[in-house]
N, C-alpha and C. Protein backbone atom coordinates (compact mmCIF):
# COMPACT_ATOMS: atom_id res chain seq x y z
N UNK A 1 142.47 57.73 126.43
CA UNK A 1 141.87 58.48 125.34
C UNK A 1 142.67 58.25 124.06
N UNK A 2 142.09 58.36 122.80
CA UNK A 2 142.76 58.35 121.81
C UNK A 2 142.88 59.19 120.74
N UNK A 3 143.80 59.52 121.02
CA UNK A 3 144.20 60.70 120.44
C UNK A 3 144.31 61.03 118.91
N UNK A 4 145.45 59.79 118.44
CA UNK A 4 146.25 59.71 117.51
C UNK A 4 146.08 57.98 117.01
N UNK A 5 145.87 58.68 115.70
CA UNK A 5 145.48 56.93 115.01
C UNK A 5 146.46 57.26 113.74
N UNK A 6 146.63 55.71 113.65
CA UNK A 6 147.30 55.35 112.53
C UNK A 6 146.44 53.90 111.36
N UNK A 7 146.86 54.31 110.09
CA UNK A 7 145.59 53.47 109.64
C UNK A 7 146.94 53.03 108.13
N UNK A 8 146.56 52.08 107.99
CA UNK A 8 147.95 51.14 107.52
C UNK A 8 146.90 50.91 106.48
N UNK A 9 147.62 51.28 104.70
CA UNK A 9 146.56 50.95 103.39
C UNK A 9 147.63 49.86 102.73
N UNK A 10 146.31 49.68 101.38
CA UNK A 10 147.88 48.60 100.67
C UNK A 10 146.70 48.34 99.57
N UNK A 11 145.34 49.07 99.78
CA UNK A 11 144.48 49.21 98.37
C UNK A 11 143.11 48.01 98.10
N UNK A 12 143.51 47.10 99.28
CA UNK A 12 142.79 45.74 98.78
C UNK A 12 141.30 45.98 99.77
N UNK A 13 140.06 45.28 99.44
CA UNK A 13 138.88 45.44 100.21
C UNK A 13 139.16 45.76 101.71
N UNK A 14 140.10 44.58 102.20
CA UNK A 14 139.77 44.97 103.56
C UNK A 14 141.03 46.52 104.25
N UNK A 15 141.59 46.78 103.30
CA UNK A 15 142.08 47.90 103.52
C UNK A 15 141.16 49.34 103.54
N UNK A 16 140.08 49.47 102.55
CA UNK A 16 139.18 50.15 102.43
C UNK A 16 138.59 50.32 103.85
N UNK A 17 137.62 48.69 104.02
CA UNK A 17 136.84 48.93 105.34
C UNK A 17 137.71 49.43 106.52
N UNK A 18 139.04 49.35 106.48
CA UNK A 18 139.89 49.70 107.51
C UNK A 18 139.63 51.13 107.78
N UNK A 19 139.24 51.62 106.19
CA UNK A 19 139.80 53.43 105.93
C UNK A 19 138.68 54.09 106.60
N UNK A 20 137.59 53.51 106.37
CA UNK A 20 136.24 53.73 106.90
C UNK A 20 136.18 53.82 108.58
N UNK A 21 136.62 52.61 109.19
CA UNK A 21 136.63 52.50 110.05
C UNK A 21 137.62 53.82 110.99
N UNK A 22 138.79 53.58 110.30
CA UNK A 22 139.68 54.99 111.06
C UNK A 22 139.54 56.39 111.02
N UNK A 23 138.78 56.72 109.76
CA UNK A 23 138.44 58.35 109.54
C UNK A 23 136.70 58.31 110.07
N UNK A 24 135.99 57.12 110.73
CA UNK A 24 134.90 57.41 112.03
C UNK A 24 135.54 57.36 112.85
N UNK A 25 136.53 56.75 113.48
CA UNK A 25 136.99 56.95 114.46
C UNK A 25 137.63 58.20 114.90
N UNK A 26 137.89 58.70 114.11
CA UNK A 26 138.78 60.20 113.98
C UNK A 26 138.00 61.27 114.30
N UNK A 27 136.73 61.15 113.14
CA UNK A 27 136.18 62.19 113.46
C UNK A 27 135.35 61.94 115.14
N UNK A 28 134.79 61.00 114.90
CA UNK A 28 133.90 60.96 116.51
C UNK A 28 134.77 61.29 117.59
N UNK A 29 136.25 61.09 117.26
CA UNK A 29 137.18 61.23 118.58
C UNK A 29 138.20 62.59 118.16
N UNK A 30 137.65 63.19 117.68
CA UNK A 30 138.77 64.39 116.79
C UNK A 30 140.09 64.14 117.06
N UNK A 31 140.68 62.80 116.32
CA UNK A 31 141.73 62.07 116.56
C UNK A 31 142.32 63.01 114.96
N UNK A 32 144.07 62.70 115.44
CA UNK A 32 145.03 63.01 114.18
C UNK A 32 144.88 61.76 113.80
N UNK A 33 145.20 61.69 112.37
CA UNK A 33 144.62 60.10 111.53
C UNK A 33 146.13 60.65 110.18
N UNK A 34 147.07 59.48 110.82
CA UNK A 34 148.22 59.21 110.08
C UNK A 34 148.18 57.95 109.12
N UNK A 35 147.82 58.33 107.59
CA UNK A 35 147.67 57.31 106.74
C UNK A 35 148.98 57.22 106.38
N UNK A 36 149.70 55.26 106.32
CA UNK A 36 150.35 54.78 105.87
C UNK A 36 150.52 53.57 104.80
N UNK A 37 151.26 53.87 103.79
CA UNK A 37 151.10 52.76 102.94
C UNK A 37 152.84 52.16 102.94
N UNK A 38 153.29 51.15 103.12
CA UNK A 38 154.18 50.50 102.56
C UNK A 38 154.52 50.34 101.32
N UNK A 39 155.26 50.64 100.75
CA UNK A 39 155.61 50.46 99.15
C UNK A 39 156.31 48.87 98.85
N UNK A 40 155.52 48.12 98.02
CA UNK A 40 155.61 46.87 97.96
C UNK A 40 157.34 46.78 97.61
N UNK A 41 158.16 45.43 97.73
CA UNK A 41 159.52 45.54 97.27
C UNK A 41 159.19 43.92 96.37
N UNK A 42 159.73 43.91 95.42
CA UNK A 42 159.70 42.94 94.80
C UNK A 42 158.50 42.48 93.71
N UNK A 43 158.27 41.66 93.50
CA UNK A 43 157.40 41.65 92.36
C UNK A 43 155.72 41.63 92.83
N UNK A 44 154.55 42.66 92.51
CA UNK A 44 153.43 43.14 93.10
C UNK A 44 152.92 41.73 92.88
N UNK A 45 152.14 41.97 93.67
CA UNK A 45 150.84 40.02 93.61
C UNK A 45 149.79 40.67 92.40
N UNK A 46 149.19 39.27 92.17
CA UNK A 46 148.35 39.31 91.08
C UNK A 46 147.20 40.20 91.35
N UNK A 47 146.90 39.94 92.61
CA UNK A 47 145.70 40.68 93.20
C UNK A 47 146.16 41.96 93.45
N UNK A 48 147.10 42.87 93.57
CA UNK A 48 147.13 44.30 92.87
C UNK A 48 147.38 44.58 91.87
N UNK A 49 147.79 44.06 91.18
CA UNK A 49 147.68 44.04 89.28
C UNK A 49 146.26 44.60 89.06
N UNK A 50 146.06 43.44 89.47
CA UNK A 50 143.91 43.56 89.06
C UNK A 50 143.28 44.51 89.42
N UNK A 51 143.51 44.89 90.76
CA UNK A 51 143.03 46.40 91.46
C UNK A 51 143.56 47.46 90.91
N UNK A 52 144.97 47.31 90.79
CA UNK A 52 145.51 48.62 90.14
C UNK A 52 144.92 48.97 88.37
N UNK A 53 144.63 47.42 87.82
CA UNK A 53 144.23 47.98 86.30
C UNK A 53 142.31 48.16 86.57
N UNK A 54 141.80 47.74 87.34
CA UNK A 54 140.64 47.86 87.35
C UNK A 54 140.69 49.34 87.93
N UNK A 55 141.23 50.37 88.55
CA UNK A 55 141.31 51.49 89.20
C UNK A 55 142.04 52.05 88.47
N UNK A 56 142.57 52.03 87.53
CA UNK A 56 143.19 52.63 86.04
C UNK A 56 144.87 53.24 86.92
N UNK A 57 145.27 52.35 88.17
CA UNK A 57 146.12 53.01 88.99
C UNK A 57 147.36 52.98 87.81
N UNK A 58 147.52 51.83 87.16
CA UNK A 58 148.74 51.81 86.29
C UNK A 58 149.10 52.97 85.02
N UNK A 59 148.05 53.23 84.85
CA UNK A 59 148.02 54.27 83.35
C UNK A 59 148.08 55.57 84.31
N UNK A 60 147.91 55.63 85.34
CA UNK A 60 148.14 56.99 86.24
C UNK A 60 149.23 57.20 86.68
N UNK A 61 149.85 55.92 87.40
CA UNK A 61 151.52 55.65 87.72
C UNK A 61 152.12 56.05 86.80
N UNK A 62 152.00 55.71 85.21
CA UNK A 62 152.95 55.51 84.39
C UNK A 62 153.22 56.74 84.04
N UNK A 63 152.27 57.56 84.08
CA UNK A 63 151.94 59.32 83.44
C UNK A 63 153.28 59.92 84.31
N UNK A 64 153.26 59.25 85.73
CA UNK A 64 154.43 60.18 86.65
C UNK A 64 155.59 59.27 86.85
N UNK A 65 155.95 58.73 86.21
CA UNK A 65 157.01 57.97 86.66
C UNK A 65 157.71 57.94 85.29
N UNK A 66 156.83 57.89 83.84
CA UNK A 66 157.70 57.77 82.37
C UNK A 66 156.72 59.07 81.86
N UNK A 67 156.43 60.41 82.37
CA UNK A 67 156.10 61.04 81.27
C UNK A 67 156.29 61.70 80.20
N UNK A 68 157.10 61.19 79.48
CA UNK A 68 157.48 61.51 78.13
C UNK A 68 157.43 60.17 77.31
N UNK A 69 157.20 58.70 77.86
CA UNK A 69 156.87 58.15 77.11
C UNK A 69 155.27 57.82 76.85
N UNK A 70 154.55 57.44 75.92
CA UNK A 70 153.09 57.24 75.91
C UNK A 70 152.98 55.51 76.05
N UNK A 71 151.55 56.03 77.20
CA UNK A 71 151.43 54.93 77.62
C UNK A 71 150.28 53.73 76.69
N UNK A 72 150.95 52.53 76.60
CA UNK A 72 150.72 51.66 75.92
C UNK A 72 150.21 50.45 76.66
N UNK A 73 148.26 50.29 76.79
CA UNK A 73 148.35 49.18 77.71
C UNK A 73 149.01 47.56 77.31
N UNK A 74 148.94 47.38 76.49
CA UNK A 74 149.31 45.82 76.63
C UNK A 74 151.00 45.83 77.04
N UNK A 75 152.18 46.44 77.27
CA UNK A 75 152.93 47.09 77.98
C UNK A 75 152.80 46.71 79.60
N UNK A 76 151.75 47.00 79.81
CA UNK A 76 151.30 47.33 81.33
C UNK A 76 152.21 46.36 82.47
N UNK A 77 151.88 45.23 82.18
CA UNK A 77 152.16 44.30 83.11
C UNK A 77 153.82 43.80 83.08
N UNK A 78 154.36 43.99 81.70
CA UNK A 78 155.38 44.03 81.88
C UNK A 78 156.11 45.31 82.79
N UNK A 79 155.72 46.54 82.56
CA UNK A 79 156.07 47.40 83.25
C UNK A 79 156.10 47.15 84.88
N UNK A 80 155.02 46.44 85.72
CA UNK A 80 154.51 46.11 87.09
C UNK A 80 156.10 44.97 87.47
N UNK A 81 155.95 44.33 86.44
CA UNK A 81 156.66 43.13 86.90
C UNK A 81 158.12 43.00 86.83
N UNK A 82 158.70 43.89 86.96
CA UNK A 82 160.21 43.89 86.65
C UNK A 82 160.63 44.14 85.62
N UNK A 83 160.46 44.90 84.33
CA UNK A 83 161.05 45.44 83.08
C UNK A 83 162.69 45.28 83.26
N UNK A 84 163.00 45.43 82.66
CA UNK A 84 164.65 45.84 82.15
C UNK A 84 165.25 47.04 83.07
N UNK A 85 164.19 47.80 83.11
CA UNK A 85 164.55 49.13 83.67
C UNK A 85 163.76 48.94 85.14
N UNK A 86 164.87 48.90 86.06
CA UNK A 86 164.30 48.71 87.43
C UNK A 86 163.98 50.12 88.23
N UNK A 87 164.46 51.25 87.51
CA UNK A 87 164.39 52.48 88.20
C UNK A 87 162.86 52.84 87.54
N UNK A 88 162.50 52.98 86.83
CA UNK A 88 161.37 52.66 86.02
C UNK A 88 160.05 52.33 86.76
N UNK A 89 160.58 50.82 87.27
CA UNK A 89 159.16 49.96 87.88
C UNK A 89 159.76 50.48 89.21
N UNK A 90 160.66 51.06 90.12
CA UNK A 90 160.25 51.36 91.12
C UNK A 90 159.55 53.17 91.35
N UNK A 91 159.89 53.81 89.89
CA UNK A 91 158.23 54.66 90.05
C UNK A 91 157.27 54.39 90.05
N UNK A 92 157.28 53.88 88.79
CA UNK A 92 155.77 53.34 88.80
C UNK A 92 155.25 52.64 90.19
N UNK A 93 155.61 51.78 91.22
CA UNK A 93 155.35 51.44 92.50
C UNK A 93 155.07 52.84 93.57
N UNK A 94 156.00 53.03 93.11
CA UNK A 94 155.96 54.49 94.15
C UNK A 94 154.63 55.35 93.87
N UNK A 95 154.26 55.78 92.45
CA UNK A 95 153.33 56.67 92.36
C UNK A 95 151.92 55.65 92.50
N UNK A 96 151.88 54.57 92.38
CA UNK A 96 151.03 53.70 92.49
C UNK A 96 151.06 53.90 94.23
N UNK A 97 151.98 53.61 95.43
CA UNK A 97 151.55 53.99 96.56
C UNK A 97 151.33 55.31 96.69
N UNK A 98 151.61 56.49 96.55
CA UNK A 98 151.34 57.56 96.59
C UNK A 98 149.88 57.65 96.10
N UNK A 99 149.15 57.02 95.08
CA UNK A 99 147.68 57.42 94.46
C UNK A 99 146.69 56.60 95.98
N UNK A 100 147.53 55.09 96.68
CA UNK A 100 146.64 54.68 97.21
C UNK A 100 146.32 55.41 98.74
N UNK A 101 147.73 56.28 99.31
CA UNK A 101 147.38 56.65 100.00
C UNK A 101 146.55 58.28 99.92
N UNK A 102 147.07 58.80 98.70
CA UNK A 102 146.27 60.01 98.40
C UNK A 102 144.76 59.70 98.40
N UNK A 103 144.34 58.43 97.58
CA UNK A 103 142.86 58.01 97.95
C UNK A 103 142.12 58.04 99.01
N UNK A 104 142.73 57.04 100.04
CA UNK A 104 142.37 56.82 101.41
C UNK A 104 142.54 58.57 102.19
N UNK A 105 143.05 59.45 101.83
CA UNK A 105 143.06 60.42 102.72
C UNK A 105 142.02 60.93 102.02
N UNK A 106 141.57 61.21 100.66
CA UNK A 106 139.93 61.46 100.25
C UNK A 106 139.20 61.21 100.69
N UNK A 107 138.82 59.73 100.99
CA UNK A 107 137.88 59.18 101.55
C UNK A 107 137.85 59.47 102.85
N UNK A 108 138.96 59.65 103.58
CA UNK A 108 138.65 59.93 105.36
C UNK A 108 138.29 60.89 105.69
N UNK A 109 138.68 62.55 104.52
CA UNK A 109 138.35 63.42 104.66
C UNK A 109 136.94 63.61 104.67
N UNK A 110 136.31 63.11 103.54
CA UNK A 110 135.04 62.90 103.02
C UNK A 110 134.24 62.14 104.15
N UNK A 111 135.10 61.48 104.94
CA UNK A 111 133.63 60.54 105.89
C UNK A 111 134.31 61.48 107.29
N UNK A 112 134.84 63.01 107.13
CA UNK A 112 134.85 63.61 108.92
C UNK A 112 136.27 64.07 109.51
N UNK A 113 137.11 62.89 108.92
CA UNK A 113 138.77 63.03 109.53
C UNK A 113 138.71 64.57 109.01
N UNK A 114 139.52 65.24 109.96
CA UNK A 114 139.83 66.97 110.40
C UNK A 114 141.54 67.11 110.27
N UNK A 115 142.23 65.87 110.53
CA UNK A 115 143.32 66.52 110.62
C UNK A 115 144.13 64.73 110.18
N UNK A 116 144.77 64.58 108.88
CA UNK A 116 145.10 63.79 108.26
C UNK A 116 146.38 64.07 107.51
N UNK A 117 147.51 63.15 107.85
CA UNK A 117 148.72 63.17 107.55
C UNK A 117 149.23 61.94 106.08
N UNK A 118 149.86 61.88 105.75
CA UNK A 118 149.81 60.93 104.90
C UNK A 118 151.37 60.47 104.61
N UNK A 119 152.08 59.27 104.70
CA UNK A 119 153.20 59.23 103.92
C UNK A 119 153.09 57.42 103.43
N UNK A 120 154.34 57.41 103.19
CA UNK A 120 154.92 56.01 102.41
C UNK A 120 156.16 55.96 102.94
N UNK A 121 156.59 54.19 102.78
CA UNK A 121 157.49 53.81 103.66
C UNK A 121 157.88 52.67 102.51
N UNK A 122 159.01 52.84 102.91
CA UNK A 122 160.06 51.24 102.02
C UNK A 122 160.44 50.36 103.00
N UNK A 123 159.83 49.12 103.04
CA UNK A 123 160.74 48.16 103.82
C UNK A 123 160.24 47.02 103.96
N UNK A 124 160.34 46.05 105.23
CA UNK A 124 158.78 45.11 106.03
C UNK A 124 157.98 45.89 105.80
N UNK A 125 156.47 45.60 105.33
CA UNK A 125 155.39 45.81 105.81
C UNK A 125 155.40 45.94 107.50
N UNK A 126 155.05 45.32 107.76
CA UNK A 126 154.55 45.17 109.39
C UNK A 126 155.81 46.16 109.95
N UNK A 127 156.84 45.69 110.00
CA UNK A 127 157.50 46.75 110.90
C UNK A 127 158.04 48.12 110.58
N UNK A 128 157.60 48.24 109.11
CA UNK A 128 157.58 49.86 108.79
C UNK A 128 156.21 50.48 109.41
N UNK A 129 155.26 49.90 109.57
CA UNK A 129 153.87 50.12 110.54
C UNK A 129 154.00 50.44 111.07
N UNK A 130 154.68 49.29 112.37
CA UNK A 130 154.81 49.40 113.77
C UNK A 130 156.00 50.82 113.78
N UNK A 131 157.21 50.85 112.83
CA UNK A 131 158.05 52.15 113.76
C UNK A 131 157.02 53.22 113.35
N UNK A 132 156.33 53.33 111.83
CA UNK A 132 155.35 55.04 111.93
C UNK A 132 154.23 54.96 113.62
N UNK A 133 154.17 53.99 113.69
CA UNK A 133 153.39 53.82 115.21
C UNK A 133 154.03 54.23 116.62
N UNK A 134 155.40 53.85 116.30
CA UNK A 134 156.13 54.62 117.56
C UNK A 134 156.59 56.19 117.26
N UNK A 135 156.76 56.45 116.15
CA UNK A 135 157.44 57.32 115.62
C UNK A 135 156.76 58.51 115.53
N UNK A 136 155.25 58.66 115.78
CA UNK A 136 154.15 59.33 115.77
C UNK A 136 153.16 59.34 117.25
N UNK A 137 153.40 58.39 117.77
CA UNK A 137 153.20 57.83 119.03
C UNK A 137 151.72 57.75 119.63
N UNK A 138 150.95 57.04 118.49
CA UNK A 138 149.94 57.07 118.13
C UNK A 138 149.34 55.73 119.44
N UNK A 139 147.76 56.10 119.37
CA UNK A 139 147.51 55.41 120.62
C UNK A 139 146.36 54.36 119.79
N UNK A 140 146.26 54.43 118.32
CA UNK A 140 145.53 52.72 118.01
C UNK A 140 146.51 52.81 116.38
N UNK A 141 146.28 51.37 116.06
CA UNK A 141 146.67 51.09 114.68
C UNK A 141 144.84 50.78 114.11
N UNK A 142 144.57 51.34 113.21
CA UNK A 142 143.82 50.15 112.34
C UNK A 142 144.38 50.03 110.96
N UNK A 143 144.02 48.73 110.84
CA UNK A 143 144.67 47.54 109.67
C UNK A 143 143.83 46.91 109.20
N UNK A 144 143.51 46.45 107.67
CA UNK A 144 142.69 45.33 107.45
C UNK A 144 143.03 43.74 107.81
N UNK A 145 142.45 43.25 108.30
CA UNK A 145 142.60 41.99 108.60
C UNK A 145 143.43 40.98 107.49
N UNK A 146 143.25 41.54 106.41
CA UNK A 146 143.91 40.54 105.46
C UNK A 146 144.62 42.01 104.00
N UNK A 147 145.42 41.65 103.48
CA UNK A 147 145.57 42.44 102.34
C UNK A 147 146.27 42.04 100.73
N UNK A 148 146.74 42.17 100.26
CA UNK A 148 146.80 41.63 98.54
C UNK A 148 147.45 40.80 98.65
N UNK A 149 148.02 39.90 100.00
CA UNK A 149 148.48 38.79 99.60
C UNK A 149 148.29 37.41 99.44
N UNK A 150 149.07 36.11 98.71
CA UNK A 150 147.92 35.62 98.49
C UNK A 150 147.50 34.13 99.39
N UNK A 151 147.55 34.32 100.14
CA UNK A 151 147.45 33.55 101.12
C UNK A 151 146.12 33.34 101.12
N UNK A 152 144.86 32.61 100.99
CA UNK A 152 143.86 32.74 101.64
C UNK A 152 143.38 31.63 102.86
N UNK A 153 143.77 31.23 102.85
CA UNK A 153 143.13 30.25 104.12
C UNK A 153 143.57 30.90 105.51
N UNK A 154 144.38 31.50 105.87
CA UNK A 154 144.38 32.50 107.23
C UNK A 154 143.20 33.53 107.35
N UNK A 155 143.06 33.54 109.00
CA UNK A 155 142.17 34.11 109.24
C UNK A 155 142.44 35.45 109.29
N UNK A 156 143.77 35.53 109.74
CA UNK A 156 144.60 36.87 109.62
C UNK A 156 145.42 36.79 108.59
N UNK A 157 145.87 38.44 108.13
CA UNK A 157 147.37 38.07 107.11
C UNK A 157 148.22 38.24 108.12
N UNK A 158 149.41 38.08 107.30
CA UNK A 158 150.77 37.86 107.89
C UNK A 158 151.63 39.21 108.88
N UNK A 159 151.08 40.65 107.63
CA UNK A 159 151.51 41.20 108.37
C UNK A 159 150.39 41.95 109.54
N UNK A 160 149.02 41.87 109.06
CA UNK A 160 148.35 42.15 110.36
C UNK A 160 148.28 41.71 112.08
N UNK A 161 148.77 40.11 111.67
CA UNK A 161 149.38 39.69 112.72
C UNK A 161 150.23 39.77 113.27
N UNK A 162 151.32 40.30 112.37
CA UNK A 162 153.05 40.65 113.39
C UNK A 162 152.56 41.76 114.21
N UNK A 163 151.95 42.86 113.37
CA UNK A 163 151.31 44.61 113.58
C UNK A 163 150.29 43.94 115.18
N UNK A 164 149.76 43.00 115.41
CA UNK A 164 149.00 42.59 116.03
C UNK A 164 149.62 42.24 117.74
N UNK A 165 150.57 41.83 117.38
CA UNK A 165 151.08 40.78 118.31
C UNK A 165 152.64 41.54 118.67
N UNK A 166 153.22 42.63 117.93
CA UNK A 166 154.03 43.45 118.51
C UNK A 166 153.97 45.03 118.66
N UNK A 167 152.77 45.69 118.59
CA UNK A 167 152.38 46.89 119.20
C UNK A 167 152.45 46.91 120.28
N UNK A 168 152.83 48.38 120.81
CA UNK A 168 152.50 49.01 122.16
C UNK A 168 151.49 49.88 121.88
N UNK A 169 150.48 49.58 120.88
CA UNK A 169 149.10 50.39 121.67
C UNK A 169 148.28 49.32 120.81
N UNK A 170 146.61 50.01 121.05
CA UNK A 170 145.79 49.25 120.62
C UNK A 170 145.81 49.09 119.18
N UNK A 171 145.16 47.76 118.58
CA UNK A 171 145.35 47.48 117.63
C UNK A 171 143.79 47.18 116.75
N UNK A 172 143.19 48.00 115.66
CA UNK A 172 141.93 47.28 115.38
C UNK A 172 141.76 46.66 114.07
N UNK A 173 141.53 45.34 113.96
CA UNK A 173 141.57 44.63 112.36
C UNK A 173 140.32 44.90 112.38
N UNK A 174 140.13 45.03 111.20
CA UNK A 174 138.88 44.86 110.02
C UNK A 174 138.59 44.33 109.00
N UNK A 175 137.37 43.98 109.00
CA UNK A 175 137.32 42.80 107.88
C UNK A 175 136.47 43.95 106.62
């Protein structure tokens, strides 16, 4: 039976269909549904730039991470990408994961999930996953099959496959 799900975000399409997929699963199985996001380390890919300014995530980050300064878009990307001030861009990252997993727990709520946990993690991707997976002792992962990185010719990403291939419970990608 499954009890306890865990559902791994990071903001990109197939993270979405993931979200979908785990808060039906939740509700049809009145499963606990533990949303996790990894907080990126190092410089964000182009393809969350784009999501984050098309989702206005950056001018929202910036409000909680510099609010006393006003936010200035053409600014923006320097801010994402390593500024001068590194304590700085690692709020702005932070409240940027914090908005994506606050999202995804909207949406799961909204499609049924009853009982939804939420945090953020610094480290590997994949094996900050896998320990909230032991650490919660959850009986599926779902993951999107691919996420903001930029790899495209795999059929899997990189870290859906580690998450894939070193769990002790079930594992469901989504495209």
């Amino acid at each position: 039976m499954i009890g306890k799900i865990l559902l791994a975000v990071d903001g990109s399409l197939h993270s979405l269909s993931a979200t979908d997929m785990a808060a039906e699963l939740a509700d049809k199985l009145n499963a606990e549904l533990f949303i996790v996001h990894v907080l990126m380390h190092g410089r964000p890919s182009a393809e969350l730039l784009r999501m984050a300014e098309v989702e206005h995530l950056v001018e929202k980050a910036h409000a909680v991470a510099f609010p006393s300064v006003p936010y200035v878009p053409e600014n923006r990307y320097a801010m994402m990408l390593g500024s001068s001030d590194e304590a700085g861009t690692a709020r702005v990252i932070t409240a940027i994961g914090e908005q994506i997993v606050d999202r995804a727990k909207v949406r799961c709520v909204e499609k049924g999930a009853r009982k939804v946990k939420t945090m953020t993690e610094m480290g590997d991707n994949a094996e900050e996953i896998l320990e909230a997976a032991r650490r919660h002792s959850v009986d599926m992962i779902v993951i999107g099959s691919r996420g903001l990185g930029t790899i495209k010719s795999t059929v899997l990403g990189s870290v859906s496959q580690k998450v894939l291939h070193h769990a002790h419970c079930a594992v469901l990608t989504v495209r």
